[in-house]
PDB file of N, CA and C in Angstrom:
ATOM      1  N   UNK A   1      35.919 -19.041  -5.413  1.00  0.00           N
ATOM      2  CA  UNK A   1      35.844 -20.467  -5.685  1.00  0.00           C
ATOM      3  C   UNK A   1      36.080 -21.298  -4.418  1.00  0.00           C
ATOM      4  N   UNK A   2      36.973 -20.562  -3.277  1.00  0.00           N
ATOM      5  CA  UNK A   2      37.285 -21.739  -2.288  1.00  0.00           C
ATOM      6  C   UNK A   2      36.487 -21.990  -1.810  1.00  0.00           C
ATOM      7  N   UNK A   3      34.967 -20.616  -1.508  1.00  0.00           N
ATOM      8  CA  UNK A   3      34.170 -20.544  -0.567  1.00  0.00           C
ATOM      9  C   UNK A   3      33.189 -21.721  -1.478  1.00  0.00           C
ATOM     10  N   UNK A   4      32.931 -21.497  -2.031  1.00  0.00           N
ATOM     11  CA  UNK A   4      31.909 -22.916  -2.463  1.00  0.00           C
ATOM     12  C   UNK A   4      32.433 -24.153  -2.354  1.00  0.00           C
ATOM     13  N   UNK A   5      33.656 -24.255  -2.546  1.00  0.00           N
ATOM     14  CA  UNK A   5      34.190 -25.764  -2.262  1.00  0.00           C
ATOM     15  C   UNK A   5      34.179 -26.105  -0.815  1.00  0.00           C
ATOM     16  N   UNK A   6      34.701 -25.064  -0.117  1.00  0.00           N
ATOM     17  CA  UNK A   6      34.981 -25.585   1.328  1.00  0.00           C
ATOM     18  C   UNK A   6      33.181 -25.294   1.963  1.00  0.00           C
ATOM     19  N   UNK A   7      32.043 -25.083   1.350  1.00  0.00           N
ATOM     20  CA  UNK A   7      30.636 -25.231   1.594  1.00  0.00           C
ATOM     21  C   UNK A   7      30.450 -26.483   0.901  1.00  0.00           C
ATOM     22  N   UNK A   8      30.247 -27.085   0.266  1.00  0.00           N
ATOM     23  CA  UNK A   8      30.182 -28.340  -0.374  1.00  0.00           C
ATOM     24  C   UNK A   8      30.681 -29.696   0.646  1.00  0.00           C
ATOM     25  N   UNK A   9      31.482 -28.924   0.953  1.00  0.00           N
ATOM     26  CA  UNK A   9      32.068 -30.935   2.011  1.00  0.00           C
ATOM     27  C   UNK A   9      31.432 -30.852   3.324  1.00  0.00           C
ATOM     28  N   UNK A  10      31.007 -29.266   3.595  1.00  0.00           N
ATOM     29  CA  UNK A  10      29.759 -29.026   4.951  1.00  0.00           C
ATOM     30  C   UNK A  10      28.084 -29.504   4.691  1.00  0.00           C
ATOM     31  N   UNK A  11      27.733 -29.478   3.429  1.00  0.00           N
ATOM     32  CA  UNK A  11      26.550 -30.054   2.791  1.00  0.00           C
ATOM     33  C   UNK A  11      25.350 -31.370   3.739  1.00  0.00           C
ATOM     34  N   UNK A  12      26.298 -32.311   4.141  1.00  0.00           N
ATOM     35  CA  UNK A  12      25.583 -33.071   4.689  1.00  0.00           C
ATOM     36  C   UNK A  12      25.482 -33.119   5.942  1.00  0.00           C
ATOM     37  N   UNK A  13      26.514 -32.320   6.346  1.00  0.00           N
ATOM     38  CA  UNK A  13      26.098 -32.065   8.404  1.00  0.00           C
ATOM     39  C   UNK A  13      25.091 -30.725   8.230  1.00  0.00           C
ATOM     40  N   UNK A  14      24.610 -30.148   7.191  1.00  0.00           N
ATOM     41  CA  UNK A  14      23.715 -29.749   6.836  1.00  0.00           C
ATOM     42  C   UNK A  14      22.221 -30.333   6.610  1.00  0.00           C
ATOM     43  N   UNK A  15      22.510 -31.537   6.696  1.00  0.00           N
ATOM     44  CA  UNK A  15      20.979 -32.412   6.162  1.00  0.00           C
ATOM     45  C   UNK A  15      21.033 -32.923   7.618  1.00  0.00           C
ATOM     46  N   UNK A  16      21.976 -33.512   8.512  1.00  0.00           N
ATOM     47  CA  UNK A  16      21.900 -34.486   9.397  1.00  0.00           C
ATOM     48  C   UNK A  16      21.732 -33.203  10.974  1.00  0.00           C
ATOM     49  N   UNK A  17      22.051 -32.319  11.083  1.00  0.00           N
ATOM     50  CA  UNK A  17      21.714 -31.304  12.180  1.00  0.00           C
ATOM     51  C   UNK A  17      20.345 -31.395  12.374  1.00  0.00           C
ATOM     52  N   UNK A  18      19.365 -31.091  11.797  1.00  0.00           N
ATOM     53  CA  UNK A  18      18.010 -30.971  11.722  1.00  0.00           C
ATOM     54  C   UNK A  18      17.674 -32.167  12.583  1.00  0.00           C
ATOM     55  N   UNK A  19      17.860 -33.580  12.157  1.00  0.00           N
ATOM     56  CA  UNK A  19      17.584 -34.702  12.285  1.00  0.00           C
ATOM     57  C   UNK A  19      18.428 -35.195  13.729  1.00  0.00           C
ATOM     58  N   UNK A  20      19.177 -34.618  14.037  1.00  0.00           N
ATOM     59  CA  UNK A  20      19.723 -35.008  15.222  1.00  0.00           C
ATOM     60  C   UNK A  20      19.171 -34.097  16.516  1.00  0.00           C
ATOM     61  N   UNK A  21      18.818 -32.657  16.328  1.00  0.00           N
ATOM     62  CA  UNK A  21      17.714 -32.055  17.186  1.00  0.00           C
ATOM     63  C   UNK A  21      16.613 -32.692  16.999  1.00  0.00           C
ATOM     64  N   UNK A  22      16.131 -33.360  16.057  1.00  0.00           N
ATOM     65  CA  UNK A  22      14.772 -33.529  16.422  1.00  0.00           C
ATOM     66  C   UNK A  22      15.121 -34.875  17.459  1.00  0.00           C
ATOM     67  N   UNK A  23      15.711 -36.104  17.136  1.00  0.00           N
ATOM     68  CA  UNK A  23      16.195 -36.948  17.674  1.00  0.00           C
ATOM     69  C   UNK A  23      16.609 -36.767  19.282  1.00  0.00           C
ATOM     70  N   UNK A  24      17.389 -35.836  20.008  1.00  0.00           N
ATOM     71  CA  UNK A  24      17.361 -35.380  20.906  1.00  0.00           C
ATOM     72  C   UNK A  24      16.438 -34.783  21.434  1.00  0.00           C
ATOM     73  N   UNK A  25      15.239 -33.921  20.998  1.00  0.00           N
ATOM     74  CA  UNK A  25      13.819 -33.359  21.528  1.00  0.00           C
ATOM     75  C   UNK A  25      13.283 -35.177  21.637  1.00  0.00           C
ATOM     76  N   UNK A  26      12.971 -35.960  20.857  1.00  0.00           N
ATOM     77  CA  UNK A  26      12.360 -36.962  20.944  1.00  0.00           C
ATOM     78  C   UNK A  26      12.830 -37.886  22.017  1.00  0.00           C
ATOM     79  N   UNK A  27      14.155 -37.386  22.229  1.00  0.00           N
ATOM     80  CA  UNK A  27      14.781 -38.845  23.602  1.00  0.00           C
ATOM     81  C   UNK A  27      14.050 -38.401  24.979  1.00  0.00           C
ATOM     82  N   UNK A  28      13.674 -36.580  25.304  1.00  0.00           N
ATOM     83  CA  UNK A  28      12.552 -36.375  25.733  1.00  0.00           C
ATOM     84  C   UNK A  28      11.659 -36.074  26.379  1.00  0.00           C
ATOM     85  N   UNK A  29      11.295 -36.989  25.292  1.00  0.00           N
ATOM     86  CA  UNK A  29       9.604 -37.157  25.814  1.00  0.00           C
ATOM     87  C   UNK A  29       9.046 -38.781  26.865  1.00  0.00           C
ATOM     88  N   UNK A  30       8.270 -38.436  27.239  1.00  0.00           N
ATOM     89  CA  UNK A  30       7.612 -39.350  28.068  1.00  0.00           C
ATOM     90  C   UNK A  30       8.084 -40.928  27.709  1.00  0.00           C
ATOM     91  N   UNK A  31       8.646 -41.709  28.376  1.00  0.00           N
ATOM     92  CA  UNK A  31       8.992 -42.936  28.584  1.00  0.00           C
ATOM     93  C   UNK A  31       9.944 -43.396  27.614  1.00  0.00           C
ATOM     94  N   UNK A  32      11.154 -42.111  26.998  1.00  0.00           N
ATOM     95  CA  UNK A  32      12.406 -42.271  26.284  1.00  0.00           C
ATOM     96  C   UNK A  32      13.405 -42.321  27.237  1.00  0.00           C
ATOM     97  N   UNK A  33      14.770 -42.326  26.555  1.00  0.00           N
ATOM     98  CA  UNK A  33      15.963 -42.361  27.623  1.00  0.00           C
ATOM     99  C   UNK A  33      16.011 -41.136  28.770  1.00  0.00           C
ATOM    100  N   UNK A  34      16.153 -40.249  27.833  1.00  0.00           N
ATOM    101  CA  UNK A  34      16.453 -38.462  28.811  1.00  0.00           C
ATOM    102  C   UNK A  34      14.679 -38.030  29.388  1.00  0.00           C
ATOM    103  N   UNK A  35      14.192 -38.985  29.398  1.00  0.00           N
ATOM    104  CA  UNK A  35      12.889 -38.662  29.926  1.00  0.00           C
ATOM    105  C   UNK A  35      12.840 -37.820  31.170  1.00  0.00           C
ATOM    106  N   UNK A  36      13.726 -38.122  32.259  1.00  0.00           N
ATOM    107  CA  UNK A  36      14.096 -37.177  33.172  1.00  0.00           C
ATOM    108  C   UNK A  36      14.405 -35.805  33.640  1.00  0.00           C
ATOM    109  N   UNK A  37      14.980 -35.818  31.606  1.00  0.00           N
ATOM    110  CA  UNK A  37      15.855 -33.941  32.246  1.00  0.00           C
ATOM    111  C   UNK A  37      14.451 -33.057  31.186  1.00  0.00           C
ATOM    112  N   UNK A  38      13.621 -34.194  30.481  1.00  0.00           N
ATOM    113  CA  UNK A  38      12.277 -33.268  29.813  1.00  0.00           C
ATOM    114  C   UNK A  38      11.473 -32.940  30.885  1.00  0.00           C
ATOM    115  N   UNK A  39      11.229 -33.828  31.867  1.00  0.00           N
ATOM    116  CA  UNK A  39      10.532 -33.289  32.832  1.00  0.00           C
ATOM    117  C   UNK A  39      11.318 -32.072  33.991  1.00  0.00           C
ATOM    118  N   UNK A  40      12.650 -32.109  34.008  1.00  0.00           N
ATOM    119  CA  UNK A  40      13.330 -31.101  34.456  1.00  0.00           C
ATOM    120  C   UNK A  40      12.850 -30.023  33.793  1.00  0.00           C
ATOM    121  N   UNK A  41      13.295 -30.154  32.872  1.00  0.00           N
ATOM    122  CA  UNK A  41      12.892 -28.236  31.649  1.00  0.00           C
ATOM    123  C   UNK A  41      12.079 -27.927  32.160  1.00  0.00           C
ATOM    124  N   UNK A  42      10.449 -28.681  31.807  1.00  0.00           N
ATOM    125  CA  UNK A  42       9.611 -28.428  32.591  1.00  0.00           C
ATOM    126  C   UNK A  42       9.146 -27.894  34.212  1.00  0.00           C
ATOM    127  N   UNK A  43      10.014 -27.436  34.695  1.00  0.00           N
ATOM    128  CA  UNK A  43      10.231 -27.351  36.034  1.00  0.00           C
ATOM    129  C   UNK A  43      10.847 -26.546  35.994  1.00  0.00           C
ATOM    130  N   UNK A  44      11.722 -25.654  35.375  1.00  0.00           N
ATOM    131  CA  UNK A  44      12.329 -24.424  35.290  1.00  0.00           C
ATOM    132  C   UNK A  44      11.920 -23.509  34.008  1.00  0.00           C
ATOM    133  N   UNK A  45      12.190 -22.462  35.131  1.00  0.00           N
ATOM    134  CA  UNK A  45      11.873 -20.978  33.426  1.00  0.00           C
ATOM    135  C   UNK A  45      11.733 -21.035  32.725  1.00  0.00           C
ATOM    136  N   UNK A  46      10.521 -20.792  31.267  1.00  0.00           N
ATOM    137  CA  UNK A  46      11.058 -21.281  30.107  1.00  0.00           C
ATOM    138  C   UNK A  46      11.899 -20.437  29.790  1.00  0.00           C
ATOM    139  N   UNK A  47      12.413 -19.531  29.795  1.00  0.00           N
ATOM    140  CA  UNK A  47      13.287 -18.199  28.750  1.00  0.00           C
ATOM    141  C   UNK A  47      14.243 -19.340  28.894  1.00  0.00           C
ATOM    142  N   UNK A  48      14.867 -20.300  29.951  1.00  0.00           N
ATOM    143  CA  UNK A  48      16.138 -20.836  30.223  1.00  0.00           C
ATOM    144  C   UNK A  48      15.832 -22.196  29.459  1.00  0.00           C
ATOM    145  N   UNK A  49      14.964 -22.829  29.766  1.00  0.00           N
ATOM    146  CA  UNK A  49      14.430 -24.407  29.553  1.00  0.00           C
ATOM    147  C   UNK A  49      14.625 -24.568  27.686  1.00  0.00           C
ATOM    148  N   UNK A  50      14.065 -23.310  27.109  1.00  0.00           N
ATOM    149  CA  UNK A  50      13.531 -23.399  25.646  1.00  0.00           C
ATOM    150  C   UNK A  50      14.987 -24.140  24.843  1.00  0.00           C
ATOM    151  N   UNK A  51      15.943 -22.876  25.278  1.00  0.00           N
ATOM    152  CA  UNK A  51      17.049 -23.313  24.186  1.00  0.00           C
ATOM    153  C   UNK A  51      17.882 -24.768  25.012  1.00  0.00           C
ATOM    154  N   UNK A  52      17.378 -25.029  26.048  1.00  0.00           N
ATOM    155  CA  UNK A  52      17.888 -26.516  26.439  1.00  0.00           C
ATOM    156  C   UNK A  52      16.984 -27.539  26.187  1.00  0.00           C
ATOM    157  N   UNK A  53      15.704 -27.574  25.352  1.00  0.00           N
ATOM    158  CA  UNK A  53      14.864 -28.344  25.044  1.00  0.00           C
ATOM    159  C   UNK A  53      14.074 -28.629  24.941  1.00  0.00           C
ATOM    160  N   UNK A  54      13.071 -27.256  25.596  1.00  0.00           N
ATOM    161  CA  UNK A  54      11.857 -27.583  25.883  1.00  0.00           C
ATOM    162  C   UNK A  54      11.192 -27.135  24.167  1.00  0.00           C
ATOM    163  N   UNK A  55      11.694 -26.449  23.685  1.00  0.00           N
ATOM    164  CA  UNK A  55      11.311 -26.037  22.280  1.00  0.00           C
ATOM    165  C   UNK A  55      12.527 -26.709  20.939  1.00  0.00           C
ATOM    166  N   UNK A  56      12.019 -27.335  20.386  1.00  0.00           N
ATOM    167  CA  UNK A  56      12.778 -27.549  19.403  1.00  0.00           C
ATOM    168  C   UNK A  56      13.477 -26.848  18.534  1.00  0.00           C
ATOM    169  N   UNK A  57      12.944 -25.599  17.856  1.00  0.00           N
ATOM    170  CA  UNK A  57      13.179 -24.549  17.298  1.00  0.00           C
ATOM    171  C   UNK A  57      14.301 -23.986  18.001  1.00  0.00           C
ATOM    172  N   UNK A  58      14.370 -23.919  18.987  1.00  0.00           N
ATOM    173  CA  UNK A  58      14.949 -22.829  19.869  1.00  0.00           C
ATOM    174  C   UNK A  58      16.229 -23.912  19.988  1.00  0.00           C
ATOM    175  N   UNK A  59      16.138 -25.067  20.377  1.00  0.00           N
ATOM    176  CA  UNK A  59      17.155 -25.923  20.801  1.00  0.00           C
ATOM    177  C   UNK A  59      18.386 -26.150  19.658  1.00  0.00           C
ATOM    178  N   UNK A  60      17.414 -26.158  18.466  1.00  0.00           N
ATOM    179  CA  UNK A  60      18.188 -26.583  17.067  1.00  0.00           C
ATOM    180  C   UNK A  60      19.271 -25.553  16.751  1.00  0.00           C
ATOM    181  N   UNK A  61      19.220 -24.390  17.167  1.00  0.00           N
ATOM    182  CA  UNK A  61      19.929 -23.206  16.843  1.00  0.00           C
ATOM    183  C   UNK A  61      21.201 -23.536  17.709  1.00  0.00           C
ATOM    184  N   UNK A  62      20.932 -23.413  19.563  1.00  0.00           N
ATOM    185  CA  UNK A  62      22.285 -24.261  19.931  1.00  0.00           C
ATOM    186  C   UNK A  62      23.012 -25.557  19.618  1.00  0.00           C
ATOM    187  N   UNK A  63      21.940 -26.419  18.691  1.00  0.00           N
ATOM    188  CA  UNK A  63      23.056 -28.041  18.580  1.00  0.00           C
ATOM    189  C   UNK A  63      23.823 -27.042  17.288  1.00  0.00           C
ATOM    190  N   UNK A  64      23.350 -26.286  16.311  1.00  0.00           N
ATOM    191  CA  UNK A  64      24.142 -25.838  15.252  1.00  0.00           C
ATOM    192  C   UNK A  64      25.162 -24.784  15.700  1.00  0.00           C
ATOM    193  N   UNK A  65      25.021 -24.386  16.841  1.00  0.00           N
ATOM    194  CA  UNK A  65      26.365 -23.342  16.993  1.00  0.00           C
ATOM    195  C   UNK A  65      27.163 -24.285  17.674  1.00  0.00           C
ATOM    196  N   UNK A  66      26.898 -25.300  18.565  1.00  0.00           N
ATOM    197  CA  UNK A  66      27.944 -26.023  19.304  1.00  0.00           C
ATOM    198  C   UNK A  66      28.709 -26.939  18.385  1.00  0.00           C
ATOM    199  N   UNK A  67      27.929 -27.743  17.350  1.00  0.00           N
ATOM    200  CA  UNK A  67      28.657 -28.344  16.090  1.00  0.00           C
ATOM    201  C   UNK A  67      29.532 -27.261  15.404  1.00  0.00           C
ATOM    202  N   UNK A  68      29.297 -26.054  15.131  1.00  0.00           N
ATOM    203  CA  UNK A  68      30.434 -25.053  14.477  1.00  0.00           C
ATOM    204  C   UNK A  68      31.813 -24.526  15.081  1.00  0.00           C
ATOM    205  N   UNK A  69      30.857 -24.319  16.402  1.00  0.00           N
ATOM    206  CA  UNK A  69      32.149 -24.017  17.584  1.00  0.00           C
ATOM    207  C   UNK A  69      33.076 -25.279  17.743  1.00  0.00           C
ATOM    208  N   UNK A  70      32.596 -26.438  17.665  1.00  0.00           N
ATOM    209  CA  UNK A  70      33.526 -27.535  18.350  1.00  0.00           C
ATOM    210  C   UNK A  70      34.186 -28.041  17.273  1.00  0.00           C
ATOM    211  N   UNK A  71      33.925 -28.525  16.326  1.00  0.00           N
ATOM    212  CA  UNK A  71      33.924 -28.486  14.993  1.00  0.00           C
ATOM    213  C   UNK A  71      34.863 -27.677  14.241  1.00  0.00           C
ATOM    214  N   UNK A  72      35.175 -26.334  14.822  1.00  0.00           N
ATOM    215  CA  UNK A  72      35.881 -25.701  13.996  1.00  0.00           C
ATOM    216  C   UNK A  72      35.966 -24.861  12.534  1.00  0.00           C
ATOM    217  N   UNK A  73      34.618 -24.773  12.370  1.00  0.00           N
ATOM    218  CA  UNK A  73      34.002 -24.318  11.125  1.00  0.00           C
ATOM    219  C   UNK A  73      33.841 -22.674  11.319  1.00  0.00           C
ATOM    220  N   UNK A  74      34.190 -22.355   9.933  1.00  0.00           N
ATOM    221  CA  UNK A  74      34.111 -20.785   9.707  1.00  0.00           C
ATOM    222  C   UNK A  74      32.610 -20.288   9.981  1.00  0.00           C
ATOM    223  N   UNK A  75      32.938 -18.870  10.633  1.00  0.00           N
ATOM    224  CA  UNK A  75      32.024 -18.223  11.071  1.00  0.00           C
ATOM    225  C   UNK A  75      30.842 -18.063  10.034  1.00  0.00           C
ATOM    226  N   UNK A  76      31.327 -17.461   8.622  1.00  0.00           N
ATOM    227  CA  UNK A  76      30.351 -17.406   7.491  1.00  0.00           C
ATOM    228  C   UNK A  76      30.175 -18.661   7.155  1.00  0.00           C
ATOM    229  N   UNK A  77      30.607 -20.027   7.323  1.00  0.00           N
ATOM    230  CA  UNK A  77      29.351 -20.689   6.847  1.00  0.00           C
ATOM    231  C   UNK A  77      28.515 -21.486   8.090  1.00  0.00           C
ATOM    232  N   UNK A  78      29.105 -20.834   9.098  1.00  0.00           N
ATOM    233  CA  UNK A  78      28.031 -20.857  10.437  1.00  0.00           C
ATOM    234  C   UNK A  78      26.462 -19.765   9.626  1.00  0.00           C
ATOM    235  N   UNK A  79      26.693 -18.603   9.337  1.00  0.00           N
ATOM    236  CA  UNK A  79      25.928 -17.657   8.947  1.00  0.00           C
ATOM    237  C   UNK A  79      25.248 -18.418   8.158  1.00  0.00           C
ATOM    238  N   UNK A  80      25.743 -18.694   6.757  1.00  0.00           N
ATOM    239  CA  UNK A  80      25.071 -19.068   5.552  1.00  0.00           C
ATOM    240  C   UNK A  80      24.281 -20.569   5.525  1.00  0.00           C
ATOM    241  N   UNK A  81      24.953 -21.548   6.647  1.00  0.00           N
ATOM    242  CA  UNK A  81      24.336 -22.462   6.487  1.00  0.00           C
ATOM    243  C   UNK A  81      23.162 -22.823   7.666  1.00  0.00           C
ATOM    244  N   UNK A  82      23.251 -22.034   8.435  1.00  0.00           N
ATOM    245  CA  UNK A  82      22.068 -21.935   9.744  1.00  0.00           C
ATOM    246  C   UNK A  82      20.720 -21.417   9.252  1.00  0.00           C
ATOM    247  N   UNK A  83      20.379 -20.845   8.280  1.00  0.00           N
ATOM    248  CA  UNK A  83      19.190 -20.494   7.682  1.00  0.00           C
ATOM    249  C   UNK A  83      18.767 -22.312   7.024  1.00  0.00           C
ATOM    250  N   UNK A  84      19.488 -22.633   6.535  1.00  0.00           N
ATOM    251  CA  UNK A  84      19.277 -23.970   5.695  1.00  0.00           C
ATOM    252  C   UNK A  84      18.731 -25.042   6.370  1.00  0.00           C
ATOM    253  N   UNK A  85      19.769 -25.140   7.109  1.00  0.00           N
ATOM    254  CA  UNK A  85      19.450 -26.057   8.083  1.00  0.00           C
ATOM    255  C   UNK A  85      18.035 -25.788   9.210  1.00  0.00           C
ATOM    256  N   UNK A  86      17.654 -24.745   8.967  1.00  0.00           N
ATOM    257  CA  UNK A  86      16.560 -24.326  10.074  1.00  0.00           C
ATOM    258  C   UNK A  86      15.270 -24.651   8.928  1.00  0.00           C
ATOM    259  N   UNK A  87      15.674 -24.285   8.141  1.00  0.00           N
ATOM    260  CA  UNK A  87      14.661 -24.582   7.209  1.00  0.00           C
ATOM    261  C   UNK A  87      14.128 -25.973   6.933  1.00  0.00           C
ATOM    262  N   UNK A  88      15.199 -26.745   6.356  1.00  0.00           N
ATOM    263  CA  UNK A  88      15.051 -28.091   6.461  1.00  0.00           C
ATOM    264  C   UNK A  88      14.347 -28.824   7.871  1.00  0.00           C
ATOM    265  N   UNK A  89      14.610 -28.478   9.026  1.00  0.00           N
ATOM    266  CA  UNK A  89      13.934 -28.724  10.501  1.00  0.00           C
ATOM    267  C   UNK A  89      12.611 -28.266  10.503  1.00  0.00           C
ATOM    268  N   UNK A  90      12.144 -27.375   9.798  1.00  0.00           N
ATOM    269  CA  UNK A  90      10.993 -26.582   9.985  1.00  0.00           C
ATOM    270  C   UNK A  90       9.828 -27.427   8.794  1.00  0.00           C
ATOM    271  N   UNK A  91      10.115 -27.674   8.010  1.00  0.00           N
ATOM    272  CA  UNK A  91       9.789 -28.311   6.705  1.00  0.00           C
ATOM    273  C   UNK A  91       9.767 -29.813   6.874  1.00  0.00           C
ATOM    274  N   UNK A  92      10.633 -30.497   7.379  1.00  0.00           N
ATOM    275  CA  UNK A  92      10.683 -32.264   7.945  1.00  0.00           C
ATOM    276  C   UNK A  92       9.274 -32.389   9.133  1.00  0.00           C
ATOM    277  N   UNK A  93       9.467 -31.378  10.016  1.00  0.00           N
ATOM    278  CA  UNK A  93       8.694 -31.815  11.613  1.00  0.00           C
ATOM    279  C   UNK A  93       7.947 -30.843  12.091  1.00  0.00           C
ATOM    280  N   UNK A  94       7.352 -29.694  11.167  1.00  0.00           N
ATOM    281  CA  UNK A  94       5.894 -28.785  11.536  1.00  0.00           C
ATOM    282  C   UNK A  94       5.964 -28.441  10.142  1.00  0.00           C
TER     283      UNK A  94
END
């Protein structure tokens, strides 16, 4: 029972993760704020560039482990709720 309760009050940084990678991929792009460090990525490796931005997919996975890590959130519902949330990202913006 605890485990569903203490998943329940994680629910909506569940809806809002998705939406804040995409928001950060979008700052960017061409003539946004971080317009600068998109054209950086671009300019280095992708194996390195991807999970710093150059791919969304790839990026969304680190904003959700750094929100868990910093955050303080249990490992299993790091597990259980990172499928969700990838889903929801995948389903909103391709």
């Amino acid at each position: 029972m605890d485990l569903i309760a203490s998943l329940v009050n994680v629910d909506f940084i569940v809806l809002i993760l998705p939406m804040m990678s995409f928001m950060l991929y979008d700052f960017m792009q061409p003539e946004m704020v971080f317009e600068k460090y998109g054209k950086w990525l671009q300019t280095i490796n992708p194996f390195i560039a991807k999970p710093l931005g150059l791919c969304l997919k790839c990026m969304h996975i680190w904003v959700c482990i750094l929100f868990f890590v910093f955050f303080g959130q249990d490992f299993y519902k790091f597990i259980l709720l990172l499928p969700v949330s990838y889903l929801i990202l995948l389903k909103l913006y391709y």
